[in-house]
PDB file of N, CA and C in Angstrom:
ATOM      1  N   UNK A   1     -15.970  16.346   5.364  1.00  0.00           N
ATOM      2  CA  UNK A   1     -16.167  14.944   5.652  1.00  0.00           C
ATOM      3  C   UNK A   1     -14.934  14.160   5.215  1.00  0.00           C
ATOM      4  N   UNK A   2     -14.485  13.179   5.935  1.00  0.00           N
ATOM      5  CA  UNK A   2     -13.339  12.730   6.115  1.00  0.00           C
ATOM      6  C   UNK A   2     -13.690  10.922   4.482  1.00  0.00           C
ATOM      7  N   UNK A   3     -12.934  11.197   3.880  1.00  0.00           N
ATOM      8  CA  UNK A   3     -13.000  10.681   2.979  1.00  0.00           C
ATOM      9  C   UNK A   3     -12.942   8.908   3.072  1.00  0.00           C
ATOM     10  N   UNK A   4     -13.139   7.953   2.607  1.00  0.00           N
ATOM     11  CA  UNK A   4     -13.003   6.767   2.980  1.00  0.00           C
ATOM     12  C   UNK A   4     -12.121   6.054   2.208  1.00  0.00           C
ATOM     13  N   UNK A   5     -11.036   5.300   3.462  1.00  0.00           N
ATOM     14  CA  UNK A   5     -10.617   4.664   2.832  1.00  0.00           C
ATOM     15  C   UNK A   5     -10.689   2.705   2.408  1.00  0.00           C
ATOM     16  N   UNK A   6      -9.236   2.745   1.360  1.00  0.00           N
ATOM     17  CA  UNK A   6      -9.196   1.152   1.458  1.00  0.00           C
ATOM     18  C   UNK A   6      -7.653   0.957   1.560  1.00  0.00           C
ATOM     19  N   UNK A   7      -8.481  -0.632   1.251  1.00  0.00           N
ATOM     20  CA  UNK A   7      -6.721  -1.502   1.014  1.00  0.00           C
ATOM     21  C   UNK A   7      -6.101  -1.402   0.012  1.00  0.00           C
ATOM     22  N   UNK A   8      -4.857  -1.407  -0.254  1.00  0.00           N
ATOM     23  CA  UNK A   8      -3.759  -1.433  -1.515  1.00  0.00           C
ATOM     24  C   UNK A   8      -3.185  -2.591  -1.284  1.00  0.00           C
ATOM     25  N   UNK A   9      -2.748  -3.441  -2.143  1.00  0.00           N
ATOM     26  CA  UNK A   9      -1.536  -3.785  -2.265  1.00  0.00           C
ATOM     27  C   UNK A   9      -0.796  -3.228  -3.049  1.00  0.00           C
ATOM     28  N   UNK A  10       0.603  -3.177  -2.676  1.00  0.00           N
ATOM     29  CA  UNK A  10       1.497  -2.334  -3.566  1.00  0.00           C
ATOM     30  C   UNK A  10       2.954  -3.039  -3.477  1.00  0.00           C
ATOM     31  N   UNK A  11       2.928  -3.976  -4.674  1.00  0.00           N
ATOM     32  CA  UNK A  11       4.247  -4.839  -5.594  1.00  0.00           C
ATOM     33  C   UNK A  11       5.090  -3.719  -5.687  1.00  0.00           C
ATOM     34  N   UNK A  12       6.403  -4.400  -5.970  1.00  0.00           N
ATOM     35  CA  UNK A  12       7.248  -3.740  -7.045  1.00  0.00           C
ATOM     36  C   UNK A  12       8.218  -4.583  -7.229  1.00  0.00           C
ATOM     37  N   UNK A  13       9.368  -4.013  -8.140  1.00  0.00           N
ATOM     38  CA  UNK A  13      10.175  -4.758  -8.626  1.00  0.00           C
ATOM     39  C   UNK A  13      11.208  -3.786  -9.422  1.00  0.00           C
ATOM     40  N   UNK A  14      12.402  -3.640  -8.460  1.00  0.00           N
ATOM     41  CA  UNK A  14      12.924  -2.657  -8.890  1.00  0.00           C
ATOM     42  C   UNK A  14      14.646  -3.263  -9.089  1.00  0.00           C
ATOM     43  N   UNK A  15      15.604  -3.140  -9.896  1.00  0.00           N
ATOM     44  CA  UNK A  15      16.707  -3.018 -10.458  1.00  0.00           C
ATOM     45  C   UNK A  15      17.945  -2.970 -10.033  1.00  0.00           C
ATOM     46  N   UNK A  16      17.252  -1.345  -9.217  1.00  0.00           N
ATOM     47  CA  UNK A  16      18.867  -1.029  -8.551  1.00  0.00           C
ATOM     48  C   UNK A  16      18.796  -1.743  -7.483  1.00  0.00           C
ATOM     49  N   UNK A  17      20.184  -1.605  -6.643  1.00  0.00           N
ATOM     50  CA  UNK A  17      19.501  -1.640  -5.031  1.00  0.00           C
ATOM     51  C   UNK A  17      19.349  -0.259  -4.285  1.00  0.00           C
ATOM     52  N   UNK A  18      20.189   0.423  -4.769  1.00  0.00           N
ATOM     53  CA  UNK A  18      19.715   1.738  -4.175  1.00  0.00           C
ATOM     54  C   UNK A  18      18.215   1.914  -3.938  1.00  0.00           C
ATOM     55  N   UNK A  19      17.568   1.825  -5.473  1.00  0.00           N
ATOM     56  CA  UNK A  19      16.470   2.806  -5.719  1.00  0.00           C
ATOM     57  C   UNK A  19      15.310   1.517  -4.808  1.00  0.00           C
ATOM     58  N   UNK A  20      15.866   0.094  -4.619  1.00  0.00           N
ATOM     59  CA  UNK A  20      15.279  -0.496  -3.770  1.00  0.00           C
ATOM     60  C   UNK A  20      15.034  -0.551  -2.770  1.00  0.00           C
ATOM     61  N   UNK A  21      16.237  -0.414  -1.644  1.00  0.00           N
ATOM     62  CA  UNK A  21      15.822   0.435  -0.328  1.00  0.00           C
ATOM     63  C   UNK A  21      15.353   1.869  -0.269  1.00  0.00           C
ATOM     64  N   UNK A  22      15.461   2.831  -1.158  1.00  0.00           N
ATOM     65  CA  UNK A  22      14.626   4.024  -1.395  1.00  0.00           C
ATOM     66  C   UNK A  22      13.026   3.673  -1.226  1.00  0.00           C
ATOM     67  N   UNK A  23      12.769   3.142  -1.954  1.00  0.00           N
ATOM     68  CA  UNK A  23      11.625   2.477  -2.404  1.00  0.00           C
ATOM     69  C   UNK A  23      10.886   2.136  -1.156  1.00  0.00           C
ATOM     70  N   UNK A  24      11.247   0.885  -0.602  1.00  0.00           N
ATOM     71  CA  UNK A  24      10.939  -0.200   0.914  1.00  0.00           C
ATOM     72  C   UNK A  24      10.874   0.999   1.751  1.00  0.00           C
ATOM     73  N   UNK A  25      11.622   1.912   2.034  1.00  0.00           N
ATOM     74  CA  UNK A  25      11.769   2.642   3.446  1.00  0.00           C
ATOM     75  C   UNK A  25      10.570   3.844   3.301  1.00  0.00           C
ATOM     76  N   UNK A  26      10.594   4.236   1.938  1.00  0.00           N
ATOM     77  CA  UNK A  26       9.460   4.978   1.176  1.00  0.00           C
ATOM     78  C   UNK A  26       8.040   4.578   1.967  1.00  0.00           C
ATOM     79  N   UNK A  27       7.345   3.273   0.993  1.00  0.00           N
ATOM     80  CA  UNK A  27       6.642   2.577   1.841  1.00  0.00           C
ATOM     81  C   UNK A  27       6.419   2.054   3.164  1.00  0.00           C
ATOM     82  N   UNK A  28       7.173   2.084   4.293  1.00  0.00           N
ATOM     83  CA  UNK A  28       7.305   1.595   5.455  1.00  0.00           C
ATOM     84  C   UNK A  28       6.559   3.347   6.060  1.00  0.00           C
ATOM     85  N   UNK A  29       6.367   4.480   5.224  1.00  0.00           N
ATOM     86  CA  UNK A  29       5.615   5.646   6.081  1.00  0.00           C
ATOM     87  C   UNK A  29       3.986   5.748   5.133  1.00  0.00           C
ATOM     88  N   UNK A  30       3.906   4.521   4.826  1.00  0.00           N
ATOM     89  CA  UNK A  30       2.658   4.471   4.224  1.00  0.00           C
ATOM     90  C   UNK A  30       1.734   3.260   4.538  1.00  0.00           C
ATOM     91  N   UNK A  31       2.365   1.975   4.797  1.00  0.00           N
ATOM     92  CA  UNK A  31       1.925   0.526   5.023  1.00  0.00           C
ATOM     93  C   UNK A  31       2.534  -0.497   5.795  1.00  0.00           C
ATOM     94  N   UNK A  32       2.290  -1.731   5.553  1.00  0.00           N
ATOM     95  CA  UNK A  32       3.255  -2.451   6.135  1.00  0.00           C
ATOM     96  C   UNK A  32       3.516  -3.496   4.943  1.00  0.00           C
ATOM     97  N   UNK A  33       4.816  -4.270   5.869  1.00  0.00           N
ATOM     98  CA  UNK A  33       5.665  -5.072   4.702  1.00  0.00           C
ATOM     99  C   UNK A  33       4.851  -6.279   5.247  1.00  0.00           C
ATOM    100  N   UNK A  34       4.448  -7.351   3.820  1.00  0.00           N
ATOM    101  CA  UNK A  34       3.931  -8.168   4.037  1.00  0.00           C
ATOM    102  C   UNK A  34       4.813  -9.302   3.548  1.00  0.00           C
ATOM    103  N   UNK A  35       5.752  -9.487   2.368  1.00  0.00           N
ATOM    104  CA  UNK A  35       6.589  -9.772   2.045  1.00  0.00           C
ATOM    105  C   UNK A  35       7.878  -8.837   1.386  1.00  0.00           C
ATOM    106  N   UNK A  36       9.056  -9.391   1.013  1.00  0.00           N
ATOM    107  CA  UNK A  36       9.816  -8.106   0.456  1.00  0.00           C
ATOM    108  C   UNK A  36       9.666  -7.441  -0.526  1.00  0.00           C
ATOM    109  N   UNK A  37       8.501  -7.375  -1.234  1.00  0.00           N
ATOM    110  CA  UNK A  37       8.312  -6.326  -2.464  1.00  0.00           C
ATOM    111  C   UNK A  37       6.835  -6.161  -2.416  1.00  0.00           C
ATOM    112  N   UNK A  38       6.282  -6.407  -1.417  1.00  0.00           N
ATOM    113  CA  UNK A  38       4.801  -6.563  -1.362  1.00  0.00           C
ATOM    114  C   UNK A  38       4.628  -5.810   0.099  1.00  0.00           C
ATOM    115  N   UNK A  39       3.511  -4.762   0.047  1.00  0.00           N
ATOM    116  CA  UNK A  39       3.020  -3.657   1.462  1.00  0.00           C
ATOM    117  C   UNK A  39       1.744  -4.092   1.104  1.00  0.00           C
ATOM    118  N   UNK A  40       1.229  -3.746   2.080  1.00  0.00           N
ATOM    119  CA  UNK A  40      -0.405  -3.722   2.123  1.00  0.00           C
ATOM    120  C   UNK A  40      -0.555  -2.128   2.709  1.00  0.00           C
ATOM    121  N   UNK A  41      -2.022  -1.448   2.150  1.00  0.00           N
ATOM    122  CA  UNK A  41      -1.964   0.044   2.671  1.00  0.00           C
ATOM    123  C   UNK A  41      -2.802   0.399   2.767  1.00  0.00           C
ATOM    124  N   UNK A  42      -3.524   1.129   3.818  1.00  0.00           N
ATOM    125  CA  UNK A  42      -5.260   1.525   4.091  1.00  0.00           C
ATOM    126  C   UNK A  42      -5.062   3.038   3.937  1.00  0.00           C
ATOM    127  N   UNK A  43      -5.537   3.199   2.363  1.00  0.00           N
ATOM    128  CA  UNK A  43      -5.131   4.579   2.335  1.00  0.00           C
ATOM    129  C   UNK A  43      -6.565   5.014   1.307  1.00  0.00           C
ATOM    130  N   UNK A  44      -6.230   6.853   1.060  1.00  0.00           N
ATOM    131  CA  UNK A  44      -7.606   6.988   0.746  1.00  0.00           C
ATOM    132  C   UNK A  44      -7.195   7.201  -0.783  1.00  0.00           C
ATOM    133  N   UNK A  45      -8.271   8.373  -1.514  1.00  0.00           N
ATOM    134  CA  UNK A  45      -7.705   8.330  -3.176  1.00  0.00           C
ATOM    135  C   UNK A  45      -6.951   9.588  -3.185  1.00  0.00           C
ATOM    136  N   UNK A  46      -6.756  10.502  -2.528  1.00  0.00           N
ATOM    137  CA  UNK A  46      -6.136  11.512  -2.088  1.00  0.00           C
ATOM    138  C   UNK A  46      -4.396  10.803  -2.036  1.00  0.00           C
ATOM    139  N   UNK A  47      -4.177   9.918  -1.419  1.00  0.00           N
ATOM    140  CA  UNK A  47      -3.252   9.017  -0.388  1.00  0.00           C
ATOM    141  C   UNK A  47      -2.176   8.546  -1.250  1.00  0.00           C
ATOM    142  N   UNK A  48      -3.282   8.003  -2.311  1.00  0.00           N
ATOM    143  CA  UNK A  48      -2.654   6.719  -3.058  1.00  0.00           C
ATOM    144  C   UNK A  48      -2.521   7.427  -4.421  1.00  0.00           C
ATOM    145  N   UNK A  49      -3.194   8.473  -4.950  1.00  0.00           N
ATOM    146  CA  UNK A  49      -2.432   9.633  -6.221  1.00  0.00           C
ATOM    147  C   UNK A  49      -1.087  10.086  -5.398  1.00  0.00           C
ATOM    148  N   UNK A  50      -0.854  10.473  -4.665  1.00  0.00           N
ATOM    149  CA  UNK A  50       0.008  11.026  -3.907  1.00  0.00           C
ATOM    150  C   UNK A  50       1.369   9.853  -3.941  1.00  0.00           C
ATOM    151  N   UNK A  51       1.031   8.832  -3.241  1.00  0.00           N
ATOM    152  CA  UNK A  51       2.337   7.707  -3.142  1.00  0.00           C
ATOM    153  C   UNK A  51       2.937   7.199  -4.774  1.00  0.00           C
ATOM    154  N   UNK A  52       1.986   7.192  -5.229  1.00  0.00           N
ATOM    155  CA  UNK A  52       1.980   6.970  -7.000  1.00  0.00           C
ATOM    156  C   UNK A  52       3.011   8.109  -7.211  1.00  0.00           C
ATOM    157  N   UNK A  53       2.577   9.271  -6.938  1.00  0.00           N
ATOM    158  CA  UNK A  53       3.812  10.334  -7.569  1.00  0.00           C
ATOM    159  C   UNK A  53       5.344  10.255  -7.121  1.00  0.00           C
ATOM    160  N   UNK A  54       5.083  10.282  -5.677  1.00  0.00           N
ATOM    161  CA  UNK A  54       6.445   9.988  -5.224  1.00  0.00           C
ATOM    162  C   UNK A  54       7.076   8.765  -5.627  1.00  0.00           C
ATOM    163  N   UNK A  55       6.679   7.846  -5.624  1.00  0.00           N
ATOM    164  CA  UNK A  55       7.563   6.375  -5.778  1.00  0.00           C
ATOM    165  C   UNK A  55       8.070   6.687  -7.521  1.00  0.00           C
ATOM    166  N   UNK A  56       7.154   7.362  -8.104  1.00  0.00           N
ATOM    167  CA  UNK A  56       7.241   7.685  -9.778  1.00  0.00           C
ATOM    168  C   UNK A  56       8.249   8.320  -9.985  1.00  0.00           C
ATOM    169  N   UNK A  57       9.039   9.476  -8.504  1.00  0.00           N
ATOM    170  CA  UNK A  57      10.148  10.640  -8.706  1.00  0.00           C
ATOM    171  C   UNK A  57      11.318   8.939  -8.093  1.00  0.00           C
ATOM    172  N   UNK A  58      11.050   8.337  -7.520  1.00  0.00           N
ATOM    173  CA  UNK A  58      12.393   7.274  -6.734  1.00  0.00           C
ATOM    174  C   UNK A  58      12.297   6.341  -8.016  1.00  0.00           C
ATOM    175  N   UNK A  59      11.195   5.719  -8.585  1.00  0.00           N
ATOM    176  CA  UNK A  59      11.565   4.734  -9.284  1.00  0.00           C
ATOM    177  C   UNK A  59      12.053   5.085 -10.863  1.00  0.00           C
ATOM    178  N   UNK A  60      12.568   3.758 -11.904  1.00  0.00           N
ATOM    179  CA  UNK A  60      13.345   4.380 -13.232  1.00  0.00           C
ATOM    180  C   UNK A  60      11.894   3.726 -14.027  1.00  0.00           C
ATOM    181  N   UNK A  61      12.068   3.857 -15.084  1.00  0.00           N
ATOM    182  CA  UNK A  61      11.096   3.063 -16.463  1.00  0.00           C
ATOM    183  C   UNK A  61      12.002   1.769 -16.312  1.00  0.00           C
ATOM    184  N   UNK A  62      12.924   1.214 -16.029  1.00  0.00           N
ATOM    185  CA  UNK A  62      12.961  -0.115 -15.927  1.00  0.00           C
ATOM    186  C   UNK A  62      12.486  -1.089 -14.918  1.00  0.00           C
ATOM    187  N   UNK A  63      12.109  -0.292 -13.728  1.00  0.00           N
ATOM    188  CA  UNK A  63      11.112  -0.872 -12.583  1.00  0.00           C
ATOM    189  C   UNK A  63      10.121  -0.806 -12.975  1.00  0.00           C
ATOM    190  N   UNK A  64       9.268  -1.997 -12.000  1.00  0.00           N
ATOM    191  CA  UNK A  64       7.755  -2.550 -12.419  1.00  0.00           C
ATOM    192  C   UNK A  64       6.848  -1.871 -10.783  1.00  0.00           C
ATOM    193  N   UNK A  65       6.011  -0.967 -11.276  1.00  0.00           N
ATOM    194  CA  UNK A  65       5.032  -0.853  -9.841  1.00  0.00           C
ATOM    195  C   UNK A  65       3.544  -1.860 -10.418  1.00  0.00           C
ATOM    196  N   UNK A  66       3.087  -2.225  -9.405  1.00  0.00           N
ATOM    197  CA  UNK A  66       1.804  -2.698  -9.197  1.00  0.00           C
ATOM    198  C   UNK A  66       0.898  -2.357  -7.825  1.00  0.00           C
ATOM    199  N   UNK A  67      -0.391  -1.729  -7.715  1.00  0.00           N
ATOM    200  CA  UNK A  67      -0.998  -1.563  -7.434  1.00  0.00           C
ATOM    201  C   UNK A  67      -2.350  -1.753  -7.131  1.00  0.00           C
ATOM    202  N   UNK A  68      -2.439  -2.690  -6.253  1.00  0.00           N
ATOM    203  CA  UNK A  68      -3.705  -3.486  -6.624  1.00  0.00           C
ATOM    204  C   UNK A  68      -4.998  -2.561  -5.536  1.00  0.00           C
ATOM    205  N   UNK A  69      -6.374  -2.188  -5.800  1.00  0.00           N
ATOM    206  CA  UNK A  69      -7.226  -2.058  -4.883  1.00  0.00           C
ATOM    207  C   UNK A  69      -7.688  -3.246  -4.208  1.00  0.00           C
ATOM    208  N   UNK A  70      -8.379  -3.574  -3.275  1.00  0.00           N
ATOM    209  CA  UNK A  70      -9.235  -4.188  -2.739  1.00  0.00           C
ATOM    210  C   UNK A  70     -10.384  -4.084  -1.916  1.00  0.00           C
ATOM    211  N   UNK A  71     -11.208  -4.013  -2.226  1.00  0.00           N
ATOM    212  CA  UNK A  71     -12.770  -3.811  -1.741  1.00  0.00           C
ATOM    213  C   UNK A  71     -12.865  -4.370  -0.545  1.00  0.00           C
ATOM    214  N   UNK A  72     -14.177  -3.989   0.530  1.00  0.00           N
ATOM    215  CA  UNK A  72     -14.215  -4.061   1.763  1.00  0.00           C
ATOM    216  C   UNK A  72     -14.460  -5.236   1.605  1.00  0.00           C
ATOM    217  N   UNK A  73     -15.349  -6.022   0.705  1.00  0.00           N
ATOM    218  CA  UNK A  73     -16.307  -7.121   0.998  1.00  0.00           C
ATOM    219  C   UNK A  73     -15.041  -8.263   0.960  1.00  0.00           C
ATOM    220  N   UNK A  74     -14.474  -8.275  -0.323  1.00  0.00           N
ATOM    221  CA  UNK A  74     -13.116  -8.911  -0.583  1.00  0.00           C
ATOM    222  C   UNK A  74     -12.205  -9.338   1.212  1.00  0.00           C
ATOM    223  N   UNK A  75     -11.931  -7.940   1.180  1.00  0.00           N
ATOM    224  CA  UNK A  75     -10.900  -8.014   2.542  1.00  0.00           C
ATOM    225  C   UNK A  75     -11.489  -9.198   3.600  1.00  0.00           C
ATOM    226  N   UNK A  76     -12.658  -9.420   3.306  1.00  0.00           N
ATOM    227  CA  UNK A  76     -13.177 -10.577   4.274  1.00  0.00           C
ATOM    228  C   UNK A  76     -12.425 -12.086   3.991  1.00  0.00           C
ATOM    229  N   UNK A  77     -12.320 -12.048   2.480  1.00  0.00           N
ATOM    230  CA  UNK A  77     -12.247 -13.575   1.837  1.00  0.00           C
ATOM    231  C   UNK A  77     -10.561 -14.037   2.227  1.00  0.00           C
ATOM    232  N   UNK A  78      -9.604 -13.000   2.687  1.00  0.00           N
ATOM    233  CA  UNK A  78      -8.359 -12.693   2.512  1.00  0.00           C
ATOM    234  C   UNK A  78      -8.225 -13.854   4.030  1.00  0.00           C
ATOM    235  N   UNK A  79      -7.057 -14.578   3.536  1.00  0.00           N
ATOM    236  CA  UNK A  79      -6.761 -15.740   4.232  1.00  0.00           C
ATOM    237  C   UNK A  79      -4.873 -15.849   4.353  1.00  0.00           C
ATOM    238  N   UNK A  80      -4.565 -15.759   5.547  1.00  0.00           N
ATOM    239  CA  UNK A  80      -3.501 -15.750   5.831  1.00  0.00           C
ATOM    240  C   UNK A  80      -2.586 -16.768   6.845  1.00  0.00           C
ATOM    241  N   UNK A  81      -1.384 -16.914   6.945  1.00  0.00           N
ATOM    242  CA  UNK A  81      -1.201 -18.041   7.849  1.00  0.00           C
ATOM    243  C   UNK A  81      -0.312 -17.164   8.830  1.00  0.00           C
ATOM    244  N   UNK A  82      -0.016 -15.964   8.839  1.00  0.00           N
ATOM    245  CA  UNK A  82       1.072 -15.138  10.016  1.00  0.00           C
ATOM    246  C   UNK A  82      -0.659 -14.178  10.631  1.00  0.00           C
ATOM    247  N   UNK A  83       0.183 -13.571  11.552  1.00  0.00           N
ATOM    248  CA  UNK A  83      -0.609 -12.560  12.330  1.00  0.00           C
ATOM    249  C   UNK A  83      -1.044 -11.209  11.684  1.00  0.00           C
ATOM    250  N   UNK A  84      -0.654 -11.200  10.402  1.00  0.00           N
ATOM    251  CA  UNK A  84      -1.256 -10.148   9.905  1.00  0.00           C
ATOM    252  C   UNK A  84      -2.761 -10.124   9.068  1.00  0.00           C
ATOM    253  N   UNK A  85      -3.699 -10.561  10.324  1.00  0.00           N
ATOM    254  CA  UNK A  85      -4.837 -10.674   9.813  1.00  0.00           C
ATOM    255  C   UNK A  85      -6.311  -9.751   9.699  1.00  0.00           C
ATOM    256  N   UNK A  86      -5.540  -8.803  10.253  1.00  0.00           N
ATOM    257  CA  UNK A  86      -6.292  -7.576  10.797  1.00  0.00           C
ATOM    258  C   UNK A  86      -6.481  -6.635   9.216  1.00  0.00           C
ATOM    259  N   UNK A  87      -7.488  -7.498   8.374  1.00  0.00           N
ATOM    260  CA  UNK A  87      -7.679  -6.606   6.967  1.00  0.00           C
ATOM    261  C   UNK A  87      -8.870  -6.338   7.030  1.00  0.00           C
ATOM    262  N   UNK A  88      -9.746  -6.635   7.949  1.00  0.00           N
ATOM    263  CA  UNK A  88     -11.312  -6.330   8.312  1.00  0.00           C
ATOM    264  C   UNK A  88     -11.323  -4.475   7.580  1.00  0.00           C
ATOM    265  N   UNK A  89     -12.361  -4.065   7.898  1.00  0.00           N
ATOM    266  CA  UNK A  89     -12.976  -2.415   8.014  1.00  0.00           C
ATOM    267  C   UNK A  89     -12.253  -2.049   8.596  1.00  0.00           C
ATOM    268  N   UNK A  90     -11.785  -1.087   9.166  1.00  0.00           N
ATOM    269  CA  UNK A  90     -12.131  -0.099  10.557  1.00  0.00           C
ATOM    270  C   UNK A  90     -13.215   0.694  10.288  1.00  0.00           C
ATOM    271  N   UNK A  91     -13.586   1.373  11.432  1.00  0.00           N
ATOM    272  CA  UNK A  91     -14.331   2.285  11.553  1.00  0.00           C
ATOM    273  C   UNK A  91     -14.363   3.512  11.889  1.00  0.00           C
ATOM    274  N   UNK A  92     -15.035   4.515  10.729  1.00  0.00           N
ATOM    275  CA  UNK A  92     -14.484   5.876  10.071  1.00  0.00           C
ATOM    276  C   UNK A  92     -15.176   6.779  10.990  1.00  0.00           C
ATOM    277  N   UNK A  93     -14.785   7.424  12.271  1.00  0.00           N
ATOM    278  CA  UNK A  93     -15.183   8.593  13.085  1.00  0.00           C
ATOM    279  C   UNK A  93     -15.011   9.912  13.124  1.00  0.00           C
ATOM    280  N   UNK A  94     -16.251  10.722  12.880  1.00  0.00           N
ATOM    281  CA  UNK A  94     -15.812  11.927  12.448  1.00  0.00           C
ATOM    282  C   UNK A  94     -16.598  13.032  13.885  1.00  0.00           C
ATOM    283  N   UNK A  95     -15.356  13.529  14.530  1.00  0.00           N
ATOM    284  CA  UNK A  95     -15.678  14.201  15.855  1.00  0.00           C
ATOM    285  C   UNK A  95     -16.311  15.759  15.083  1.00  0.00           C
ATOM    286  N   UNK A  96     -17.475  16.015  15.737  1.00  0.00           N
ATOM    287  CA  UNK A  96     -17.891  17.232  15.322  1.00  0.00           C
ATOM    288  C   UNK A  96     -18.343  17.817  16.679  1.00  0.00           C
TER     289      UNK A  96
END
């Protein structure tokens, strides 16, 4: 059974610039850019242990990650002024 996911937001705040476009281009195969240090990500808990490790091998101890969850019910209250408003559910189909 196909596991369920959610939303992330996922901050950062990183130092170099290297390890900053490392970072951004990192995330761009996981979410989308909502502002420049801020993705949003519909991922599962499998997904998001996983991106945690990698960004952990790109980023130093002087960069800041943040990681926020957000619940389905939440994703409703979420109010935006661009076109990225599509934070509803989707819906989880499992072909058998």
């Amino acid at each position: 059974m196909a596991e369920n996911k959610q939303w992330f937001l996922v901050a950062y705040d990183i130092r170099d610039p290297i390890r900053l476009r490392r970072t951004a281009k990192h995330l761009l195969g996981y979410g989308t850019r909502v502002q420049y240090s801020l993705f949003r990500c519909r991922l599962n808990k499998r997904q998001i242990e996983r991106l945690r490790w990698e960004l952990n091998r790109i980023m130093c101890d002087e960069d800041d990650l943040l990681i926020i969850g957000i619940c389905g019910s939440c994703t409703s209250k979420i109010m935006t002024a661009s076109n990225q408003d599509d934070w509803g559910e989707t819906a989880n189909y499992i072909i058998v």
